[in-house]
C-alpha atoms as a PDB file:
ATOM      1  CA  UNK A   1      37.760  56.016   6.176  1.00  0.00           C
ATOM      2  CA  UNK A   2      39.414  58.117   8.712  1.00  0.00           C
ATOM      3  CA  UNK A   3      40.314  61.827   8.776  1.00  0.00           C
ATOM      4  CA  UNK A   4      42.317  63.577  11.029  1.00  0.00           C
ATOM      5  CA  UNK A   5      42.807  67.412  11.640  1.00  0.00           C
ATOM      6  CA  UNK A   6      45.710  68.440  14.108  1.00  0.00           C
ATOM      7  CA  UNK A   7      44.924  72.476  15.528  1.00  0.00           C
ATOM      8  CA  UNK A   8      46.744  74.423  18.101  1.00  0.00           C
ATOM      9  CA  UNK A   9      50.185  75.123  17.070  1.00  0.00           C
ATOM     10  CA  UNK A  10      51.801  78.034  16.811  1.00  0.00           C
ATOM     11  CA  UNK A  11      54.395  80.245  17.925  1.00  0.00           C
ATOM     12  CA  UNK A  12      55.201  80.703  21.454  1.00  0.00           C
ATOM     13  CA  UNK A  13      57.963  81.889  24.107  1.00  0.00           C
ATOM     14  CA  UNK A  14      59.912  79.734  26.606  1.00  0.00           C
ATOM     15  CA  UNK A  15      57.893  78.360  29.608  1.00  0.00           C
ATOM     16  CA  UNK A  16      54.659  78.750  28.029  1.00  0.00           C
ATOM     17  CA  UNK A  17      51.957  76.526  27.157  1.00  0.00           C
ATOM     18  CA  UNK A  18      49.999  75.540  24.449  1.00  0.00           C
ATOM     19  CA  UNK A  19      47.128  72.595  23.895  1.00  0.00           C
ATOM     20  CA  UNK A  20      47.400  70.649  20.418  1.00  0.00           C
ATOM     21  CA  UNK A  21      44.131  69.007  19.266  1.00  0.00           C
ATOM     22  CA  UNK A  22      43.686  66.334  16.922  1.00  0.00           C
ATOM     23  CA  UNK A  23      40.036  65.245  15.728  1.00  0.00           C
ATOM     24  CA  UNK A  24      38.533  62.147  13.764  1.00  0.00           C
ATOM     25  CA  UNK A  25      36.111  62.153  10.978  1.00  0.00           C
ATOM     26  CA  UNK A  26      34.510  59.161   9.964  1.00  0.00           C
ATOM     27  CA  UNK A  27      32.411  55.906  10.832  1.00  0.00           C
ATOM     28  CA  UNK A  28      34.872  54.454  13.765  1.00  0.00           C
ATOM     29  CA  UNK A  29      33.737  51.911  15.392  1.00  0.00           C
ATOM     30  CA  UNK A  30      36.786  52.190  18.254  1.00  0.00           C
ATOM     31  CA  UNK A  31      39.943  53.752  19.158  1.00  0.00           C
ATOM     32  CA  UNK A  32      42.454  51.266  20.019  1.00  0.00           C
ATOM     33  CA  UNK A  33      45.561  53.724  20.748  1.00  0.00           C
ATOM     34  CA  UNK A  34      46.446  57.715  20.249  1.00  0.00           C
ATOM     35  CA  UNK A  35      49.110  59.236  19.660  1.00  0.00           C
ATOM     36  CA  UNK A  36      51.287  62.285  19.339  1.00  0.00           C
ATOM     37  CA  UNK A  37      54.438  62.449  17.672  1.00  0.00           C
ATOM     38  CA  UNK A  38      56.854  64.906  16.422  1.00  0.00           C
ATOM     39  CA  UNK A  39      59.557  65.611  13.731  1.00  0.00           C
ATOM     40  CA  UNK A  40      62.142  68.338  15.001  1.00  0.00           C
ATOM     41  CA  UNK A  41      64.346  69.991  12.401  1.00  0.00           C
ATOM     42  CA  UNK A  42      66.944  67.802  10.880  1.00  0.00           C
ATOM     43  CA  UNK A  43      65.871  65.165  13.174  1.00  0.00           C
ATOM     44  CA  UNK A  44      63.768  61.630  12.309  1.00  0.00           C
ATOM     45  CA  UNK A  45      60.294  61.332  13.957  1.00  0.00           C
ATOM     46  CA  UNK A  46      60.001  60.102  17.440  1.00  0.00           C
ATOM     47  CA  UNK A  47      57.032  59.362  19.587  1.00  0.00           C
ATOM     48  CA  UNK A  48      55.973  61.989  22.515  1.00  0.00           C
ATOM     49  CA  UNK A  49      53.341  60.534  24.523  1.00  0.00           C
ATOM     50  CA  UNK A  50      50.782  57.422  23.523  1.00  0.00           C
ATOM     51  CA  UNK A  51      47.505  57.054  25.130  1.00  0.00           C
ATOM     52  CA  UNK A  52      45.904  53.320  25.274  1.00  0.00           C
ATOM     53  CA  UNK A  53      43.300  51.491  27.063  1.00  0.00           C
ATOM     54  CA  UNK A  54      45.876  49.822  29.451  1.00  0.00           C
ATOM     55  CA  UNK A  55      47.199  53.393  30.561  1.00  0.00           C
ATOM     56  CA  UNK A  56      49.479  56.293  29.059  1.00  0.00           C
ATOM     57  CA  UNK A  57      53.420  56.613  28.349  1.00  0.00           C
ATOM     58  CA  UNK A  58      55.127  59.910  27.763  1.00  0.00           C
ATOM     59  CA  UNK A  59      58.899  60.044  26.304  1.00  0.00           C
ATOM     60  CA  UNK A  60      61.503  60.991  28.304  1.00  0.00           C
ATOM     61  CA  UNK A  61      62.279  64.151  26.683  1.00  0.00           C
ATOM     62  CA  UNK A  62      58.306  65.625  27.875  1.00  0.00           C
ATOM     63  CA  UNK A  63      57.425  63.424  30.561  1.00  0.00           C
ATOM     64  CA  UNK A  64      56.492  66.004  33.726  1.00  0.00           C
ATOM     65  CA  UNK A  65      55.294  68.777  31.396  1.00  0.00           C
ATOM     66  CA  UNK A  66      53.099  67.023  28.050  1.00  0.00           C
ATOM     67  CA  UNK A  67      49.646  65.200  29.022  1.00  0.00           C
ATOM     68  CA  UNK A  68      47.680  63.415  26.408  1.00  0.00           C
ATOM     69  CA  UNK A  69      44.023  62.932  26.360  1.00  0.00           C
ATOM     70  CA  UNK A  70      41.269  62.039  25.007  1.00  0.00           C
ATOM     71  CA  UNK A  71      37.109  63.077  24.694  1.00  0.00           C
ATOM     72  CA  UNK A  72      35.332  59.887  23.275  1.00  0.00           C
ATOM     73  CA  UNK A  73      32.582  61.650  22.566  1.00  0.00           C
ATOM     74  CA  UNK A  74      33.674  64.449  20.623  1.00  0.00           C
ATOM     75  CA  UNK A  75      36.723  61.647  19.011  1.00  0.00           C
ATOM     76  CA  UNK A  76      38.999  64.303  19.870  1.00  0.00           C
ATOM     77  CA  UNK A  77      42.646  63.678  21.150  1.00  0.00           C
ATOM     78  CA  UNK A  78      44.630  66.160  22.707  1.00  0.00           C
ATOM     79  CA  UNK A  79      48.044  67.121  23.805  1.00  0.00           C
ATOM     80  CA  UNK A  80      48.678  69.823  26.642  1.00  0.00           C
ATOM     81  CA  UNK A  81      52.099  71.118  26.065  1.00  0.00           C
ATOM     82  CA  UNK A  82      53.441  73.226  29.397  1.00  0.00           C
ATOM     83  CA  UNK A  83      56.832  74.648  30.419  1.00  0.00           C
ATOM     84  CA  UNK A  84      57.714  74.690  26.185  1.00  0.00           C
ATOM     85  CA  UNK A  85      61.819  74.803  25.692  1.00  0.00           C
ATOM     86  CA  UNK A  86      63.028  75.604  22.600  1.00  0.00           C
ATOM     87  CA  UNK A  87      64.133  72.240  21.494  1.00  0.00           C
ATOM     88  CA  UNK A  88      60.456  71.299  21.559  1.00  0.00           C
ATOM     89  CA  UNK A  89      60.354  72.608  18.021  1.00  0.00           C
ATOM     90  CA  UNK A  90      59.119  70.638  15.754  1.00  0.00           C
ATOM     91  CA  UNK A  91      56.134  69.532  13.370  1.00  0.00           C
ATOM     92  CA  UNK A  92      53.806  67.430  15.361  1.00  0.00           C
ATOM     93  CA  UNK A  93      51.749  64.426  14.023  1.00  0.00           C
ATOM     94  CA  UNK A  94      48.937  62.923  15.377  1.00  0.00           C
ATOM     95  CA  UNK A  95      47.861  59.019  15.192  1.00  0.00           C
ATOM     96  CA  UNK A  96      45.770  56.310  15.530  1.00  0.00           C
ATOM     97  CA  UNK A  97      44.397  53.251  15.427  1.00  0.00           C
ATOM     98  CA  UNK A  98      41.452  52.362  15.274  1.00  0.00           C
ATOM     99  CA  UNK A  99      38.924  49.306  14.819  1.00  0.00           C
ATOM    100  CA  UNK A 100      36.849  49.884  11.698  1.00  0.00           C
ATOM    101  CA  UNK A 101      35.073  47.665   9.449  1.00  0.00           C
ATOM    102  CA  UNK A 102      36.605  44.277  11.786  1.00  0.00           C
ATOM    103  CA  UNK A 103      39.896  45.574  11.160  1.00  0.00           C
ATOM    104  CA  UNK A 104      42.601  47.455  12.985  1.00  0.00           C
ATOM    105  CA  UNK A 105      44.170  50.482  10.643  1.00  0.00           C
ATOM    106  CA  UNK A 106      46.551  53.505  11.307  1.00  0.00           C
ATOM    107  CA  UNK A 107      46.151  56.923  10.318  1.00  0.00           C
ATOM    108  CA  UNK A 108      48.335  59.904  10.062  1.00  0.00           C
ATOM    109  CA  UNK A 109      46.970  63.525  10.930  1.00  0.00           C
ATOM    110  CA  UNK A 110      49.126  66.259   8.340  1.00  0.00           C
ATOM    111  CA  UNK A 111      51.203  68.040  11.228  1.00  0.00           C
ATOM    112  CA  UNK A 112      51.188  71.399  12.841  1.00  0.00           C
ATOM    113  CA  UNK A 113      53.843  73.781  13.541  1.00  0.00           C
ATOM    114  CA  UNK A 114      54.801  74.389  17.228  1.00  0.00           C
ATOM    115  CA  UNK A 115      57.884  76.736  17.316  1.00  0.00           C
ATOM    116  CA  UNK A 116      59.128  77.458  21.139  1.00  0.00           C
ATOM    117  CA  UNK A 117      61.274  81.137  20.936  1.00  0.00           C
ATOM    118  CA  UNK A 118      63.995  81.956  23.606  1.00  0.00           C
END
């Protein structure tokens, strides 16, 4: 069984910054794919940026200023948010699958707020 606890939202003005970390609790035997998405008001849930072993893939809307990562060792992903705008609003949700017990299963992190002011 698999855990996950998103940190690092908040409030915070155009053009800044702010770093989003998700962390995993539990036997895991391997991460097969992380991921950060996000829900914006009145709007469905779309992916942001997706890190796997055969590389990484950003959306459109935050490629040149949102880098995932990852620290295997702490089973920690992260998401580097820079030059915020304020339709970057939004709940963000972190997820993952992962390789446990011989089989591959998803898990959903419970969101945290990022509001971007003007």
């Amino acid at each position: 069984q698999v855990q996950l606890v998103e940190s690092g939202g908040g409030l915070v003005q155009a053009g800044g910054s702010l770093r989003l970390s998700c962390a995993a609790s539990g036997s895991i035997f391997s991460f097969i794919a992380m991921a950060w998405y996000r829900q914006p008001p009145g709007k469905q849930r779309e992916l942001v940026a997706i890190i796997r072993s055969g590389g990484r893939t950003n959306a459109d809307s935050v490629e040149g200023r949102f880098t995932i990562s990852r620290d295997n060792a702490k089973n920690t992903v992260y998401l580097q948010m820079n030059s915020l705008k304020p339709e970057d609003t939004a709940v963000y949700y972190c997820n993952v699958d992962v390789l446990l017990g011989g089989t591959i299963r998803n898990y959903w992190g419970q969101g945290t707020q990022v509001t971007v002011s003007s």
